[in-house]
Protein backbone atom coordinates (compact mmCIF):
# COMPACT_ATOMS: atom_id res chain seq x y z
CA UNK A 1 105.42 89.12 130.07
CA UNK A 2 105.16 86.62 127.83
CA UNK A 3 106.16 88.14 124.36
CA UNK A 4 103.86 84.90 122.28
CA UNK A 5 100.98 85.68 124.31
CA UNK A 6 101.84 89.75 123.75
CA UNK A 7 101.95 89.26 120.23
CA UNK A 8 98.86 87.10 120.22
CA UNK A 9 96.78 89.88 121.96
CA UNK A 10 98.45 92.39 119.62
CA UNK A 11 97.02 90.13 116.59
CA UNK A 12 93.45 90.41 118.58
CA UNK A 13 93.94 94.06 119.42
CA UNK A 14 95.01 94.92 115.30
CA UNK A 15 92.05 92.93 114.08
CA UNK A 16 89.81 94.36 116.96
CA UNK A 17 90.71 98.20 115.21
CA UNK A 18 89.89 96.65 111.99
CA UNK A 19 86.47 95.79 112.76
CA UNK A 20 85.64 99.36 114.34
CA UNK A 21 87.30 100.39 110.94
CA UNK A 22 84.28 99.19 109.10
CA UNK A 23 86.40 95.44 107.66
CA UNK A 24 83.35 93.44 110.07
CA UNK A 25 85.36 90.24 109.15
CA UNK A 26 88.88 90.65 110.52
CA UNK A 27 90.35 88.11 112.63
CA UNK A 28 93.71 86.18 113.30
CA UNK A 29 95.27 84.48 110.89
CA UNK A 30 96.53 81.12 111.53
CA UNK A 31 100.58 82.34 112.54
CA UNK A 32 101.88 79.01 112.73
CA UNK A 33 102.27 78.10 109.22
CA UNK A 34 104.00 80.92 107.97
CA UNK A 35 103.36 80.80 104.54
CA UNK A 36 101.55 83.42 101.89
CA UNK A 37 97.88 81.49 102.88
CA UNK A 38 98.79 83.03 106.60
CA UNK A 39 99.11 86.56 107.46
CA UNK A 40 98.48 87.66 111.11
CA UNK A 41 95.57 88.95 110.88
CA UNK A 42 93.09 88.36 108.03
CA UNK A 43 90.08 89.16 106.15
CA UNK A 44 90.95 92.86 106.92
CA UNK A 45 91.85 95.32 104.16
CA UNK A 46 91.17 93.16 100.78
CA UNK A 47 94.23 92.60 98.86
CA UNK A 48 97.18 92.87 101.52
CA UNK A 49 99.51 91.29 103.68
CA UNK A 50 99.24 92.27 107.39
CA UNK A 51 102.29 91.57 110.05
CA UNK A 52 101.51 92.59 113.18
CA UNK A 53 104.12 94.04 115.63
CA UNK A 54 103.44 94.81 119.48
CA UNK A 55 106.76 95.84 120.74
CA UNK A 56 108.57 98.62 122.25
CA UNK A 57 111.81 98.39 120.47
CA UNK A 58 110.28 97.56 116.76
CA UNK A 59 113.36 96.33 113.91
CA UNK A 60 110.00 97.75 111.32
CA UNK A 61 112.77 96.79 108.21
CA UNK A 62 112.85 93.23 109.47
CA UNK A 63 109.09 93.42 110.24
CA UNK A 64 108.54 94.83 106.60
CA UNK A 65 111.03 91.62 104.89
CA UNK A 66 108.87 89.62 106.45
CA UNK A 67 105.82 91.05 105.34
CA UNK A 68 107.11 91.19 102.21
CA UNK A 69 108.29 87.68 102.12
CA UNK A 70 105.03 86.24 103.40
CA UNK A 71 102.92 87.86 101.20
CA UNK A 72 101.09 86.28 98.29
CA UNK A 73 100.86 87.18 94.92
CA UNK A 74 99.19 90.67 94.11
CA UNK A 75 99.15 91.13 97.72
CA UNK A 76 100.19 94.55 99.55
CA UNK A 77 102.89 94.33 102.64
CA UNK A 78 102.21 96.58 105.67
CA UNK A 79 103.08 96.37 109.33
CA UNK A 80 100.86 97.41 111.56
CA UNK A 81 102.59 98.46 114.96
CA UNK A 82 102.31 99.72 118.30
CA UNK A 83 103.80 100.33 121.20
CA UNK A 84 102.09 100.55 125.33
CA UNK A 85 99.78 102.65 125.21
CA UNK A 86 100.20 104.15 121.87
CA UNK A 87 98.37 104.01 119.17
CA UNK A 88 98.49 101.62 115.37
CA UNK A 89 100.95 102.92 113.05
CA UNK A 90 100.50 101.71 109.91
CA UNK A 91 104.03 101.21 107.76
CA UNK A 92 103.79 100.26 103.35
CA UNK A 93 106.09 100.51 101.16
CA UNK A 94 105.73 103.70 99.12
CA UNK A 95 105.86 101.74 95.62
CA UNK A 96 102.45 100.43 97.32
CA UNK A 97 101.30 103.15 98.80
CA UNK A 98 98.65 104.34 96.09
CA UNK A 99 97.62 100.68 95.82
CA UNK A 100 97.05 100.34 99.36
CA UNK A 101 95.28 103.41 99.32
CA UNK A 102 92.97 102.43 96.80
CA UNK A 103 92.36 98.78 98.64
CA UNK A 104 91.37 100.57 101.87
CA UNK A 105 88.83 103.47 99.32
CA UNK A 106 87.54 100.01 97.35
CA UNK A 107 86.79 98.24 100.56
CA UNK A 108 84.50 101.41 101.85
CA UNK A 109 82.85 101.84 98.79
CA UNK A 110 81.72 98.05 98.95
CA UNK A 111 80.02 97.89 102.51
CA UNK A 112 78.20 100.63 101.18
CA UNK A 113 80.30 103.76 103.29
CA UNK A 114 81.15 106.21 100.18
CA UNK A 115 79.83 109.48 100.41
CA UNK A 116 77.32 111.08 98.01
């Protein structure tokens, strides 16, 4: 299998789970650039930095470096991961843990999801 086109669909898939998540908007990024203005997938969970890994045999330290590297400023790193037929794993950093926390509660309460 190709491992670019695996990746690509893993970019679909991730943003895919997004959307049923309740972030309408996700999509892929634009990969090619590589640069802060392009994370794999975006317009997901406000605020972060999303690498995308669809692999069997995940290096998740080098995944998170990179995440880390690519994101921009005030942004959170995660890596969102999988293997076949498995489901997402999230990784963050536990200094941005809380904040990523509170990115994922903000985004609810603003399409309107928080409880009474």
């Amino acid at each position: 299998m190709n491992s670019r086109a695996k990746g690509q669909r893993g970019e679909r898939d991730w943003a895919a789970t997004l959307r049923n998540l309740g972030f309408p908007d996700a999509r892929r990024g634009v990969q090619y650039q590589g640069t802060p203005g392009s994370p794999d997938v975006v317009a997901g969970i406000p605020d972060t930095h999303c690498e995308v890994k669809r692999t069997e045999k995940l290096r998740i330290y080098a995944a998170m470096n990179q995440a880390e590297a690519e994101a921009g400023p005030g942004e959170i790193p995660y890596v969102a991961h999988r293997r076949n037929n498995t489901d997402w794993l999230v990784t963050v950093p536990v200094s941005y843990l809380l904040d990523f926390c509170h990115a994922v509660a903000c985004a609810d309460r603003l399409a309107g999801k928080e409880e009474p």
